[in-house]
PDB file of N, CA and C in Angstrom:
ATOM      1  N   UNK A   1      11.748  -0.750 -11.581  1.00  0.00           N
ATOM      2  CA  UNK A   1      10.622  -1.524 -11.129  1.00  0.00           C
ATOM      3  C   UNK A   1       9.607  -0.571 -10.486  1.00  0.00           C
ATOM      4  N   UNK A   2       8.705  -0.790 -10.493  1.00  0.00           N
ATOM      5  CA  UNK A   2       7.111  -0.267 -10.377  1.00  0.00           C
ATOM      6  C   UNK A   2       6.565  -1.026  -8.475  1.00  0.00           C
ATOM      7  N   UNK A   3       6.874  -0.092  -7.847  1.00  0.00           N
ATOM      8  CA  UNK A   3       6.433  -0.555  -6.505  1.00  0.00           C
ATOM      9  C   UNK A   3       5.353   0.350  -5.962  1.00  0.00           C
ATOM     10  N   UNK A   4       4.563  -0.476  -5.299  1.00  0.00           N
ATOM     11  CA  UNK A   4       3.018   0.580  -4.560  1.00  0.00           C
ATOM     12  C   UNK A   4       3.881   0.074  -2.954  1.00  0.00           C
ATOM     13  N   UNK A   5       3.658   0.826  -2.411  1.00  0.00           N
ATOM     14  CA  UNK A   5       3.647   1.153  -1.133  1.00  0.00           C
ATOM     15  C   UNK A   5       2.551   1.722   0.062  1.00  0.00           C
ATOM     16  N   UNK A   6       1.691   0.568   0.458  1.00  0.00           N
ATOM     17  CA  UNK A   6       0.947   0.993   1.475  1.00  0.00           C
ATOM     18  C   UNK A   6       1.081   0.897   2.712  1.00  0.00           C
ATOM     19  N   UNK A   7       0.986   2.161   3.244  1.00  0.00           N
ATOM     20  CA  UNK A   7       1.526   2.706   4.566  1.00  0.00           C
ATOM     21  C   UNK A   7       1.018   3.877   5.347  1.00  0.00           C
ATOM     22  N   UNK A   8       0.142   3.615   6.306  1.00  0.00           N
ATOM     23  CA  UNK A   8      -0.448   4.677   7.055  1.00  0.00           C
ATOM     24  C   UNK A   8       0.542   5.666   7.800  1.00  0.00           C
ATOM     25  N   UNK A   9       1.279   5.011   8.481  1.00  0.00           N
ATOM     26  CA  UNK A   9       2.273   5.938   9.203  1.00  0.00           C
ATOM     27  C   UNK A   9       3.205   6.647   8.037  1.00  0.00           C
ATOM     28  N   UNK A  10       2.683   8.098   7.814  1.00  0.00           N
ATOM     29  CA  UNK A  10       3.124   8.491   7.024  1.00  0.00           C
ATOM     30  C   UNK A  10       5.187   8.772   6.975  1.00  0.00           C
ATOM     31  N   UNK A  11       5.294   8.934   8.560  1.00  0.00           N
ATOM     32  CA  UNK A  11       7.196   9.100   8.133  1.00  0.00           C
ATOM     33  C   UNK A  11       7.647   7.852   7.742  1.00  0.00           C
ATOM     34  N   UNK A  12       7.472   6.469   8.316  1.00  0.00           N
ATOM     35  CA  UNK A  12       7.777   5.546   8.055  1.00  0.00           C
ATOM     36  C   UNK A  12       7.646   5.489   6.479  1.00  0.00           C
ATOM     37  N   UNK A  13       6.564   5.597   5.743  1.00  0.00           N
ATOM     38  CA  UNK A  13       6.121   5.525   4.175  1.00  0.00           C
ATOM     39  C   UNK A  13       7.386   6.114   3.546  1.00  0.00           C
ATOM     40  N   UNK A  14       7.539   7.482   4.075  1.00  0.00           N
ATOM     41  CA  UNK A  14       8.418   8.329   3.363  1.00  0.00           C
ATOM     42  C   UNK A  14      10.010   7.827   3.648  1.00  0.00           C
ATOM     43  N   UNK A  15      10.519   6.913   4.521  1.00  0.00           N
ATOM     44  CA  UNK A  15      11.448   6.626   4.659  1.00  0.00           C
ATOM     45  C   UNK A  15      11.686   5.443   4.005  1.00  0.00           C
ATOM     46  N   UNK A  16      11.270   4.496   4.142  1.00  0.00           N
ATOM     47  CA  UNK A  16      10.868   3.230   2.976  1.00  0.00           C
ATOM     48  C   UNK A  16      10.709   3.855   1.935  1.00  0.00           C
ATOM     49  N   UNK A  17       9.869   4.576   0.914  1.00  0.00           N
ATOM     50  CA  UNK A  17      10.027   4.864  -0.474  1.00  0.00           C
ATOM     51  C   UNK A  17      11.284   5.840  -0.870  1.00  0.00           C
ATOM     52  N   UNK A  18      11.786   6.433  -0.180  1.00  0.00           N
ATOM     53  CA  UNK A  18      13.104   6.799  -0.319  1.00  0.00           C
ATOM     54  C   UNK A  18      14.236   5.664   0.080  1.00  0.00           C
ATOM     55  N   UNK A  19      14.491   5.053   0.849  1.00  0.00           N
ATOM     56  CA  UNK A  19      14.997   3.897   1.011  1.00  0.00           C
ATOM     57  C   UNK A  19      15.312   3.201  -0.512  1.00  0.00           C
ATOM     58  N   UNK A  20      13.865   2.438  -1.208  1.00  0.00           N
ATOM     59  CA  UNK A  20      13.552   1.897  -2.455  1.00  0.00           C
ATOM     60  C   UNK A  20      13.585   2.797  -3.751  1.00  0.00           C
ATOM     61  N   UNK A  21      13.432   3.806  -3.718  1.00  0.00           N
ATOM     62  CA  UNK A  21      14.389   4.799  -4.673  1.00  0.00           C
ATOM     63  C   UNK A  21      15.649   4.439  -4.704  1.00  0.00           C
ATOM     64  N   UNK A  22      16.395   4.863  -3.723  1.00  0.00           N
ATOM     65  CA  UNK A  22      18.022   4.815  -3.963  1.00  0.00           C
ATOM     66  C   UNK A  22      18.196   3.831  -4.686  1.00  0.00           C
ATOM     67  N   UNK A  23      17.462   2.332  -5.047  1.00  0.00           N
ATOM     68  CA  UNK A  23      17.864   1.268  -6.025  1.00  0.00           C
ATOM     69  C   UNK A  23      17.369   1.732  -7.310  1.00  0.00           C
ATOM     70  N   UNK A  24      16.816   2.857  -7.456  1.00  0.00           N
ATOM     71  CA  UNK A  24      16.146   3.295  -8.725  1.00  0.00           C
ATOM     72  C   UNK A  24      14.801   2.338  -8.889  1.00  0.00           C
ATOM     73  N   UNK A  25      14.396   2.195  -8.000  1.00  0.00           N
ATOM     74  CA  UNK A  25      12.921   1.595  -8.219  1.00  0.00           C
ATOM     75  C   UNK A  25      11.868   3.114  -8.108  1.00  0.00           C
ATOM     76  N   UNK A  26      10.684   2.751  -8.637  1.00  0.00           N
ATOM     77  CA  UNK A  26       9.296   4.322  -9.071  1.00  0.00           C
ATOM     78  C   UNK A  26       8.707   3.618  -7.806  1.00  0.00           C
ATOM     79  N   UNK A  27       8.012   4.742  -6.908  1.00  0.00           N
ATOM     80  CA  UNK A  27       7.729   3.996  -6.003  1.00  0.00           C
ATOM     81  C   UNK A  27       6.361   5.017  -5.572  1.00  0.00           C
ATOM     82  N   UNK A  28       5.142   4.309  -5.884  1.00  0.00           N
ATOM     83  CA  UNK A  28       4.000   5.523  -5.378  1.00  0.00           C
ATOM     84  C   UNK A  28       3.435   4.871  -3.443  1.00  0.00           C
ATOM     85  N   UNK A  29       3.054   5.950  -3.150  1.00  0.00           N
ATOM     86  CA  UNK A  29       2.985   5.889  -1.588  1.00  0.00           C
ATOM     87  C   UNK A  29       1.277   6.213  -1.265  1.00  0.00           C
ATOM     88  N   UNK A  30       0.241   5.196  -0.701  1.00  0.00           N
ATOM     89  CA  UNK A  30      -0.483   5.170  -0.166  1.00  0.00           C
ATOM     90  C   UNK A  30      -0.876   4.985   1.422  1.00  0.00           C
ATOM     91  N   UNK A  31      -1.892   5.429   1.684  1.00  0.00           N
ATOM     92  CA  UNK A  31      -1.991   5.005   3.084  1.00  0.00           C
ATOM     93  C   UNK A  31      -3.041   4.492   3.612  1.00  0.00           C
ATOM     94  N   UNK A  32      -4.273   3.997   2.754  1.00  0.00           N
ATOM     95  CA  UNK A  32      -5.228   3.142   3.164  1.00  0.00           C
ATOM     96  C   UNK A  32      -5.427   2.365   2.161  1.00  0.00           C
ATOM     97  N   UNK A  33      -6.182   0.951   2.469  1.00  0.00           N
ATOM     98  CA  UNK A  33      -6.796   0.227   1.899  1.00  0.00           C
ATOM     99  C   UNK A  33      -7.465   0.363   0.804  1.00  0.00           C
ATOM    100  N   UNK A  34      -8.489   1.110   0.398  1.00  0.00           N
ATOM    101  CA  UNK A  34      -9.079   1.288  -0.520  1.00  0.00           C
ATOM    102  C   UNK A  34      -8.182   1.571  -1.496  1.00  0.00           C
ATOM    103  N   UNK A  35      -7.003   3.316  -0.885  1.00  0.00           N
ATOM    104  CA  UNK A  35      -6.676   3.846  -2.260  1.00  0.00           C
ATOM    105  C   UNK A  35      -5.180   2.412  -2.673  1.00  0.00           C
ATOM    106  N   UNK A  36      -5.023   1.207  -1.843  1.00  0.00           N
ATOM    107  CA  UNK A  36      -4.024   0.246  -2.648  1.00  0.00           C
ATOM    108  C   UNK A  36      -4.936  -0.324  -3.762  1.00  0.00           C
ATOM    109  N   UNK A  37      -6.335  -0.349  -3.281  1.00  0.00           N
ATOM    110  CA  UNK A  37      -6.932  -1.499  -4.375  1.00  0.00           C
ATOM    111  C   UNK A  37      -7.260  -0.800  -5.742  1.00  0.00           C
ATOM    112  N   UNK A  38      -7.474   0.628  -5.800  1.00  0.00           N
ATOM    113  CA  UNK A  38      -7.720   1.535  -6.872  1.00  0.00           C
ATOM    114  C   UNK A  38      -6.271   1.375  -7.874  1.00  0.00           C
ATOM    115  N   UNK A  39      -5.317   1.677  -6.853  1.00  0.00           N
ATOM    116  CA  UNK A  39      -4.053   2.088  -7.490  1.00  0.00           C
ATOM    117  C   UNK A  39      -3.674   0.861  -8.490  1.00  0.00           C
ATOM    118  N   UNK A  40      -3.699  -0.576  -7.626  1.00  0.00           N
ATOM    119  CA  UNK A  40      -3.839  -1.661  -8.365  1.00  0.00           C
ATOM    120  C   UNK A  40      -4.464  -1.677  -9.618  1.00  0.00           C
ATOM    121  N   UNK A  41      -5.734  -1.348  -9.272  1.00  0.00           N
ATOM    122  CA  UNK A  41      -6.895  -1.543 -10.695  1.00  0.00           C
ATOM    123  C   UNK A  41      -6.459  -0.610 -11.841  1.00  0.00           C
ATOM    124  N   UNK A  42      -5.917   0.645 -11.349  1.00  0.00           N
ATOM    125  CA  UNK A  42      -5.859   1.586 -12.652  1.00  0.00           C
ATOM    126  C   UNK A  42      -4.848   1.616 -12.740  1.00  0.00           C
ATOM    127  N   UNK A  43      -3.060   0.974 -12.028  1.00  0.00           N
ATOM    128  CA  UNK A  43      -1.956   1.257 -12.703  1.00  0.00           C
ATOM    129  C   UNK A  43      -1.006  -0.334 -12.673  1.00  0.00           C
ATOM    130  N   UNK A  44      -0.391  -0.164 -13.276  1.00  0.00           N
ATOM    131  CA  UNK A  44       1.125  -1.557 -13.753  1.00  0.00           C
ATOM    132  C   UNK A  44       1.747  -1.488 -12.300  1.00  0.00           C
ATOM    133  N   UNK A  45       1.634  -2.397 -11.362  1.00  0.00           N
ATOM    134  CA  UNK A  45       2.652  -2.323 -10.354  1.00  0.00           C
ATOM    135  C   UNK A  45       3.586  -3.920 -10.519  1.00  0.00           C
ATOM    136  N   UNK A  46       4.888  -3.568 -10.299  1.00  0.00           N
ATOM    137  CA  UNK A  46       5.963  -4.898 -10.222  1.00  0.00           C
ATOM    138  C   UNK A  46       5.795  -6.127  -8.992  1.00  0.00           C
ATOM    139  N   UNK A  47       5.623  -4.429  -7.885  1.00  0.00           N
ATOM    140  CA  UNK A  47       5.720  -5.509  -6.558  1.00  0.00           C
ATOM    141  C   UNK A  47       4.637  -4.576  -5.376  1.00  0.00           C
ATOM    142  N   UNK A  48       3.991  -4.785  -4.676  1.00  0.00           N
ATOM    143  CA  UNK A  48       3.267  -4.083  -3.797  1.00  0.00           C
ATOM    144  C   UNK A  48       3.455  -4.464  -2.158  1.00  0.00           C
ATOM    145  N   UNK A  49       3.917  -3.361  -1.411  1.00  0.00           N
ATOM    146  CA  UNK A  49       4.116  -3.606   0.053  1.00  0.00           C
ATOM    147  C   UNK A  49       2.960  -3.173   0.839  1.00  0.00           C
ATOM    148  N   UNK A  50       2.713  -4.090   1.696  1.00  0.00           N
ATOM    149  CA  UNK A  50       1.397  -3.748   1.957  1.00  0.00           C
ATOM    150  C   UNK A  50       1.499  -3.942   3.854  1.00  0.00           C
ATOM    151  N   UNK A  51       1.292  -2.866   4.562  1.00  0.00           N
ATOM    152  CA  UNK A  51       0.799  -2.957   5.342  1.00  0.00           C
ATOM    153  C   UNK A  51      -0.314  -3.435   5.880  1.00  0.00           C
ATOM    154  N   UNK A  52      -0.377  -4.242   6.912  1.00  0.00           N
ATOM    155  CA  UNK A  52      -2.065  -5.015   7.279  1.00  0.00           C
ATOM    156  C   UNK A  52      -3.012  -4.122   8.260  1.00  0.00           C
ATOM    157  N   UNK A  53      -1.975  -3.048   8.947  1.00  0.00           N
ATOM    158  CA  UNK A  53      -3.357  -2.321   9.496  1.00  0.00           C
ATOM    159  C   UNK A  53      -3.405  -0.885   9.164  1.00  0.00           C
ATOM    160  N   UNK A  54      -4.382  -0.801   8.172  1.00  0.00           N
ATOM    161  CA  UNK A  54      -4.308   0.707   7.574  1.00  0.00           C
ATOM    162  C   UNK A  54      -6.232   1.434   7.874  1.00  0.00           C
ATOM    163  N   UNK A  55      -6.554   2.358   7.694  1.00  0.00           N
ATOM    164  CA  UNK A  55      -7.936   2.879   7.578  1.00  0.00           C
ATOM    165  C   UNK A  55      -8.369   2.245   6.190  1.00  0.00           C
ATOM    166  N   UNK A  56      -9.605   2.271   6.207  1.00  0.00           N
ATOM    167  CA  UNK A  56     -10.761   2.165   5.212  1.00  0.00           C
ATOM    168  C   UNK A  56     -11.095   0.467   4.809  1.00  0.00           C
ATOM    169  N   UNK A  57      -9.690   0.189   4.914  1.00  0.00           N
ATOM    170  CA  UNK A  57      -9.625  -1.525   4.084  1.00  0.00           C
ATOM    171  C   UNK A  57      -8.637  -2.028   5.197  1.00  0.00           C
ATOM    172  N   UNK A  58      -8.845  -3.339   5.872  1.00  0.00           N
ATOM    173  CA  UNK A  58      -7.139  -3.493   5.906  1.00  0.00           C
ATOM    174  C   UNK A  58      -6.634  -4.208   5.409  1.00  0.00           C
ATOM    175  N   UNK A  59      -5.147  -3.590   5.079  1.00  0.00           N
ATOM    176  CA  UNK A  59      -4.213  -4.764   4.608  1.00  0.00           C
ATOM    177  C   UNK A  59      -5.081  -6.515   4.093  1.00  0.00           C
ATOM    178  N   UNK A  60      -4.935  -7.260   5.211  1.00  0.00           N
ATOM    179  CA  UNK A  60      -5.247  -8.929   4.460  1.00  0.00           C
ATOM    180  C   UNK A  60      -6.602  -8.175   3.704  1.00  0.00           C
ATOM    181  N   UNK A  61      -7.732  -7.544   3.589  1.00  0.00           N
ATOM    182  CA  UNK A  61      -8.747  -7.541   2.898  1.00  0.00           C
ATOM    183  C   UNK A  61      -8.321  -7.043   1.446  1.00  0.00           C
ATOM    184  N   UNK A  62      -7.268  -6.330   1.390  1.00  0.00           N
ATOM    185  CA  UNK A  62      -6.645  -5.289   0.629  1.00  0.00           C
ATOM    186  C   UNK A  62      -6.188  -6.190  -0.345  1.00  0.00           C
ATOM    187  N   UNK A  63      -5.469  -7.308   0.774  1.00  0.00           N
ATOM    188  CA  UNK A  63      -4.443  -8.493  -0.567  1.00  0.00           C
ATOM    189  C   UNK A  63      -5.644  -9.453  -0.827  1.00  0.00           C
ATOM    190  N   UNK A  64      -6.425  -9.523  -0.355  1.00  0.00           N
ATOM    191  CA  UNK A  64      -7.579 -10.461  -1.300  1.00  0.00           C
ATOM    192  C   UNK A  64      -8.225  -9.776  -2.369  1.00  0.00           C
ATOM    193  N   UNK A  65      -8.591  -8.611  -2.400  1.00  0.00           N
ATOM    194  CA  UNK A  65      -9.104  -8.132  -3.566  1.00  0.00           C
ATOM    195  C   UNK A  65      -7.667  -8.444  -4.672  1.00  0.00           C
ATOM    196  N   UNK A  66      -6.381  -7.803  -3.772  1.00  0.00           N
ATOM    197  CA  UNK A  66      -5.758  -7.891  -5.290  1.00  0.00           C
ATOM    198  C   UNK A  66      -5.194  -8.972  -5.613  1.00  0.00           C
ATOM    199  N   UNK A  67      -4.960 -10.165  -5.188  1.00  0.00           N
ATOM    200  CA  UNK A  67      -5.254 -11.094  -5.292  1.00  0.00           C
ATOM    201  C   UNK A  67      -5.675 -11.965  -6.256  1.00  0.00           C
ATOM    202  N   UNK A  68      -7.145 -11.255  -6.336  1.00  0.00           N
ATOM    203  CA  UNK A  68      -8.564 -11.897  -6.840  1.00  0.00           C
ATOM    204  C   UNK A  68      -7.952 -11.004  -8.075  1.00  0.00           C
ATOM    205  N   UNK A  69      -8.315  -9.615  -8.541  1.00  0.00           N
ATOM    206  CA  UNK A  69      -7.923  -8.672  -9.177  1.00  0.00           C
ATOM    207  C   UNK A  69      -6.579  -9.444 -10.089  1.00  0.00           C
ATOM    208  N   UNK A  70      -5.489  -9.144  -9.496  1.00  0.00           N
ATOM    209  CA  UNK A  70      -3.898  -9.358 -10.190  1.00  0.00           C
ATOM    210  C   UNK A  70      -3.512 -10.418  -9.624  1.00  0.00           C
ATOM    211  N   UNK A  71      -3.795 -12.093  -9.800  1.00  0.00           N
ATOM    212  CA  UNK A  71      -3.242 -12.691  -8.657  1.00  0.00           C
ATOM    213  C   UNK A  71      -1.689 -13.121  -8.912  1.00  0.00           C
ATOM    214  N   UNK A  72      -1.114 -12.628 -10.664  1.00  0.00           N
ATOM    215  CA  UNK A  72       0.449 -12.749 -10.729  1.00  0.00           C
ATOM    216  C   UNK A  72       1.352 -11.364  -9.603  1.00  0.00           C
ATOM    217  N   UNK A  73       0.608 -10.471  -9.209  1.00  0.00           N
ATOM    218  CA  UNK A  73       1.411  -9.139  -8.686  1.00  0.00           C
ATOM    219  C   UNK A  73       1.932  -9.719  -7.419  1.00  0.00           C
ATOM    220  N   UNK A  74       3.210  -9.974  -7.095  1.00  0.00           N
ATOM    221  CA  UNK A  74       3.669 -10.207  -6.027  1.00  0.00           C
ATOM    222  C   UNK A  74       3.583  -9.198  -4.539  1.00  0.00           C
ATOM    223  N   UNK A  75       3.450  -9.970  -3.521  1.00  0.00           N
ATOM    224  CA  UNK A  75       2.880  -8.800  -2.420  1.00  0.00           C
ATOM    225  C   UNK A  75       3.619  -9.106  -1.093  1.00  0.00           C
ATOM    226  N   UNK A  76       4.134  -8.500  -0.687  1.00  0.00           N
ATOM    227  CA  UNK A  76       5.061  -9.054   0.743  1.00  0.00           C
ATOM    228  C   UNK A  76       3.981  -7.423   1.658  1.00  0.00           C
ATOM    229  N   UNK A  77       3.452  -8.597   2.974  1.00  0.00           N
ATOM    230  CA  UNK A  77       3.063  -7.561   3.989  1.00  0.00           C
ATOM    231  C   UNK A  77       3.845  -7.170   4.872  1.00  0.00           C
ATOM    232  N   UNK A  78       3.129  -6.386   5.841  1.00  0.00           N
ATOM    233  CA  UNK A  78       4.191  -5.816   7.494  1.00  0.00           C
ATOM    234  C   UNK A  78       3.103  -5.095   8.480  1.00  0.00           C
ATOM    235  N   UNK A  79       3.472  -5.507   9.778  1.00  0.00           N
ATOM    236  CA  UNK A  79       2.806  -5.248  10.283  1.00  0.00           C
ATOM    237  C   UNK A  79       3.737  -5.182  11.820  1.00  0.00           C
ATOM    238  N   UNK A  80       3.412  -3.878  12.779  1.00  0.00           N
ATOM    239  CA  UNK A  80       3.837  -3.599  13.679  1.00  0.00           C
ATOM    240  C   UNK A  80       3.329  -4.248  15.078  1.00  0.00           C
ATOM    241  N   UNK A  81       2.186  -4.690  14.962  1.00  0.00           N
ATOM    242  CA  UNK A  81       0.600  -5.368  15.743  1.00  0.00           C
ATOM    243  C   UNK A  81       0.101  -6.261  15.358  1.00  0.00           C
ATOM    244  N   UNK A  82       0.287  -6.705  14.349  1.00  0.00           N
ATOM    245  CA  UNK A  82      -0.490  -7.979  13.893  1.00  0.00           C
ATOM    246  C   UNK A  82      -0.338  -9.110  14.703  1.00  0.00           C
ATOM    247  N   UNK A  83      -1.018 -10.285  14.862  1.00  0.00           N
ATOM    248  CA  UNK A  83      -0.607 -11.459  15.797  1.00  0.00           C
ATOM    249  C   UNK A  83      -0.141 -12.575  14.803  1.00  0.00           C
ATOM    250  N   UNK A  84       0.122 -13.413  15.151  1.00  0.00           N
ATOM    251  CA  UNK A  84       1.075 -14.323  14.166  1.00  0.00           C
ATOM    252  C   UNK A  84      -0.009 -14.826  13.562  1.00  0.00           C
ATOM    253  N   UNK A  85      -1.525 -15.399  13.617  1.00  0.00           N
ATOM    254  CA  UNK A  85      -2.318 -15.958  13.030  1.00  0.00           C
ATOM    255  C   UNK A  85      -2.663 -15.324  12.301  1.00  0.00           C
ATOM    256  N   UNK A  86      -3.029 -13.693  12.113  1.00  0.00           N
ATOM    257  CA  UNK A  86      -2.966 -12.510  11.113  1.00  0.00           C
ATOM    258  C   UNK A  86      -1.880 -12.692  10.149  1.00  0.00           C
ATOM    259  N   UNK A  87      -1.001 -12.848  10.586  1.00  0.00           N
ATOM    260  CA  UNK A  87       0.056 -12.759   9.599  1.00  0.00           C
ATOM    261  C   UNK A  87       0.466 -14.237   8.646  1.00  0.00           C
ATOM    262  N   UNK A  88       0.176 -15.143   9.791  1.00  0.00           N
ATOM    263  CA  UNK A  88      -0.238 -16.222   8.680  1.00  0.00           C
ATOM    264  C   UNK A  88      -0.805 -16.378   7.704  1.00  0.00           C
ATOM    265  N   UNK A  89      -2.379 -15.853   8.417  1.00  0.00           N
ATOM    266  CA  UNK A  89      -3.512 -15.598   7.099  1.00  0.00           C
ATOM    267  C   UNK A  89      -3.124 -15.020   6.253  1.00  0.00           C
ATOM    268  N   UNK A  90      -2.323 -13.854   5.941  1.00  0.00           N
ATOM    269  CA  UNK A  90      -1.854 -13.504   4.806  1.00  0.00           C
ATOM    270  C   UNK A  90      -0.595 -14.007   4.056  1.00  0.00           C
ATOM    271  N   UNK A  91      -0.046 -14.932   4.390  1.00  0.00           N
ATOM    272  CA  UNK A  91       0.942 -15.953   3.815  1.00  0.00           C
ATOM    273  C   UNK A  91      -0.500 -16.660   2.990  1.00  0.00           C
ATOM    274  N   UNK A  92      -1.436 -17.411   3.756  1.00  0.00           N
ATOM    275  CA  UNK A  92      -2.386 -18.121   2.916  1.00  0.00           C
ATOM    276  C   UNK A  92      -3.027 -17.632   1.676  1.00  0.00           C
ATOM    277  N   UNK A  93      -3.356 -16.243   1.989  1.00  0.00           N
ATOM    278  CA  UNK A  93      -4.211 -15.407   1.011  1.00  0.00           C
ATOM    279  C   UNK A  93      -3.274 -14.979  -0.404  1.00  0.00           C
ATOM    280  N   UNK A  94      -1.891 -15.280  -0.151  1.00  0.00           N
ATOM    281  CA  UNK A  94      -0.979 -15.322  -1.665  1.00  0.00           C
ATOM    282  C   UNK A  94       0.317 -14.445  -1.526  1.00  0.00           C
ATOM    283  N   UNK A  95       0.367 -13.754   0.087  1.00  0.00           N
ATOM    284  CA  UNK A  95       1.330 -13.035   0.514  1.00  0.00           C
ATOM    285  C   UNK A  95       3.172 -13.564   0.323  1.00  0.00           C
ATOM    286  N   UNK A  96       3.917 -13.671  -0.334  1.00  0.00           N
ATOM    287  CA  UNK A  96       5.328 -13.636  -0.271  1.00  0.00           C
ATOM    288  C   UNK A  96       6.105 -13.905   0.719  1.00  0.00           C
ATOM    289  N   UNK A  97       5.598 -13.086   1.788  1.00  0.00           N
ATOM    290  CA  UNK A  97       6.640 -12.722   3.020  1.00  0.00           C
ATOM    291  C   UNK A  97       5.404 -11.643   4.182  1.00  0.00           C
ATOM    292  N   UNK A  98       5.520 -12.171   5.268  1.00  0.00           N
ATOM    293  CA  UNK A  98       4.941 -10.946   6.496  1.00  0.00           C
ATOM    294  C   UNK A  98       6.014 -10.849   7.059  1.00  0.00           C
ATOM    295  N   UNK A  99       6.217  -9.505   7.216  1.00  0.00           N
ATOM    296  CA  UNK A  99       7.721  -8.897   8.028  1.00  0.00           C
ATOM    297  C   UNK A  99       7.094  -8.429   9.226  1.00  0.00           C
ATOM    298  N   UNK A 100       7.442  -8.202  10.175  1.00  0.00           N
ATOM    299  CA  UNK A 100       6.849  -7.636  11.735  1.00  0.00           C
ATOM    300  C   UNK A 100       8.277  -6.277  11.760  1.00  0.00           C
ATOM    301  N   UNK A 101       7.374  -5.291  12.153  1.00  0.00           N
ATOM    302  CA  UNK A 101       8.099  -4.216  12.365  1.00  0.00           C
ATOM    303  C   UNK A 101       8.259  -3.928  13.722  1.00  0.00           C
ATOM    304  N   UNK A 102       9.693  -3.408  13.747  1.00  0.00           N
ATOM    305  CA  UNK A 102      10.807  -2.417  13.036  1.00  0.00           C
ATOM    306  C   UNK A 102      11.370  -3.854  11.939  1.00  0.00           C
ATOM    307  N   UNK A 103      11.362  -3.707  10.991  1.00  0.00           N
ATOM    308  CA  UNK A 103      12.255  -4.878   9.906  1.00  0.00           C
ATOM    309  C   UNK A 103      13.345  -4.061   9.333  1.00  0.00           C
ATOM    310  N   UNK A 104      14.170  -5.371   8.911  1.00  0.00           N
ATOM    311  CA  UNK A 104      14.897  -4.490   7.822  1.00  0.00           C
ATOM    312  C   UNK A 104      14.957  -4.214   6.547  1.00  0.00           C
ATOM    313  N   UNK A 105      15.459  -2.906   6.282  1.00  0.00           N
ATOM    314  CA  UNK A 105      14.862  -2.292   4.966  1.00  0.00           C
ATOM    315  C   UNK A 105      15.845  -3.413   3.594  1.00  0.00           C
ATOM    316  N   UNK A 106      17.291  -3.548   4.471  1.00  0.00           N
ATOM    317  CA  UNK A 106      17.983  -4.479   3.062  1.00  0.00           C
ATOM    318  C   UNK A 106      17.297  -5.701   3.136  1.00  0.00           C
ATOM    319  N   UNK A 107      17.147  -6.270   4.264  1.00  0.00           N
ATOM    320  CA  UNK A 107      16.140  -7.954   4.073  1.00  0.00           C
ATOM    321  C   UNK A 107      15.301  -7.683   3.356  1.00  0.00           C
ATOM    322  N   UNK A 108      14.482  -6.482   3.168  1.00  0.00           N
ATOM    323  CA  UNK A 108      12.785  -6.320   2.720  1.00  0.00           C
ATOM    324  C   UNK A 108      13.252  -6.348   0.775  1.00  0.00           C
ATOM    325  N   UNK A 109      14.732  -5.501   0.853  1.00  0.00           N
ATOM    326  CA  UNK A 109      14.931  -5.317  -0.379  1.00  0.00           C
ATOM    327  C   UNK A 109      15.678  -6.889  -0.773  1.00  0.00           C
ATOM    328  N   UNK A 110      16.512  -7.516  -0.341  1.00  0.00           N
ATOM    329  CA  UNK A 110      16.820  -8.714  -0.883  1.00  0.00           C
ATOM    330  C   UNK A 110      15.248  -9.656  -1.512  1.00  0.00           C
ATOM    331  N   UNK A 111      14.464  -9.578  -0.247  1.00  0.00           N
ATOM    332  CA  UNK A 111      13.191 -10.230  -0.918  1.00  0.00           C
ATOM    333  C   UNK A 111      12.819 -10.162  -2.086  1.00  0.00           C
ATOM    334  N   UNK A 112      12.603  -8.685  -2.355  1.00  0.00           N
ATOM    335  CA  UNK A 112      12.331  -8.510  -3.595  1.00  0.00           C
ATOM    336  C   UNK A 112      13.142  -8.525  -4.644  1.00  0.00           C
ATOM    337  N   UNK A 113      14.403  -8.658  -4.340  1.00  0.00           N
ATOM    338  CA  UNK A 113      15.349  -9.047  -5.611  1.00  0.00           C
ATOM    339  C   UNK A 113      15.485 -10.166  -5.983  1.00  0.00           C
ATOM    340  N   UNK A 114      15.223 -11.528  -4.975  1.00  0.00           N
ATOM    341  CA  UNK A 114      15.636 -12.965  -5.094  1.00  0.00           C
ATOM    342  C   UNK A 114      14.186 -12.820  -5.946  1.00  0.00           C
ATOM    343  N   UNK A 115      13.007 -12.371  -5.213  1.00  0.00           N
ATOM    344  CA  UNK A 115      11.615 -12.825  -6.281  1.00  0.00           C
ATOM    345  C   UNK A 115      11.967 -12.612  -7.835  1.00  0.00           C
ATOM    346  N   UNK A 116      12.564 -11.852  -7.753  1.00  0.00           N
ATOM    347  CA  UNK A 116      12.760 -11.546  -9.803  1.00  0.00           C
ATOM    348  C   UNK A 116      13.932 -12.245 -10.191  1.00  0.00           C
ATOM    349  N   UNK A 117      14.855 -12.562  -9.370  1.00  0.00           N
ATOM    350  CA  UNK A 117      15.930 -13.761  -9.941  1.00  0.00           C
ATOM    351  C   UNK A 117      15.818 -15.119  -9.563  1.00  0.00           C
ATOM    352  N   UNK A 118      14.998 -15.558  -9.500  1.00  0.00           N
ATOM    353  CA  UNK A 118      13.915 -17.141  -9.751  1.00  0.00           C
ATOM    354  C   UNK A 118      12.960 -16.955 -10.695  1.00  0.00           C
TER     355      UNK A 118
END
């Protein structure tokens, strides 16, 4: 499976996409807004994790373009700061799941396994 990963805090990124490797998932690693909505536009992604507070774009603006863009691409956010009405809003905007960090990495991965076995 084909996962984008957006994530400013870069160790965290690198620990999550290694994390999602070990299941043999391809997993490319961004860290702002803009470069999720590019990556979207010019490549095949399965599933996209999206952080809500990144530079350039954030997160919820990020999942409305793609959204609008891919609105079959499934998208589960996370956020360390967000307030619950933030994180709502992105349940509304077509979000899967908002996780609040520190989460866990097998919950984050069950998510995405039950989404493809329904």
């Amino acid at each position: 499976m084909n996962i984008l990963l957006a994530e400013d805090d870069r160790n965290f990124g690198l620990i999550l996409k290694s994390e999602l490797e070990q299941d043999d998932h391809r997993v490319d690693l961004v860290s702002n807004g803009v470069d999720v909505v590019l990556a979207v536009i010019s490549s095949s992604y399965d599933f996209v994790l999206l952080d809500l507070r990144m530079p350039r774009l954030s997160g919820t603006d990020a999942l409305r373009i793609i959204k609008n863009l891919k609105p079959h691409v499934p998208v589960i956010t996370f956020s360390g700061n967000a307030g619950k009405s933030e994180m709502e809003e992105t349940l509304q905007c077509g979000a899967l799941k908002c996780f609040s960090k520190p989460f866990s990495v097998a919950q984050l991965k069950d998510e995405i396994r039950a989404f493809f076995e329904n």
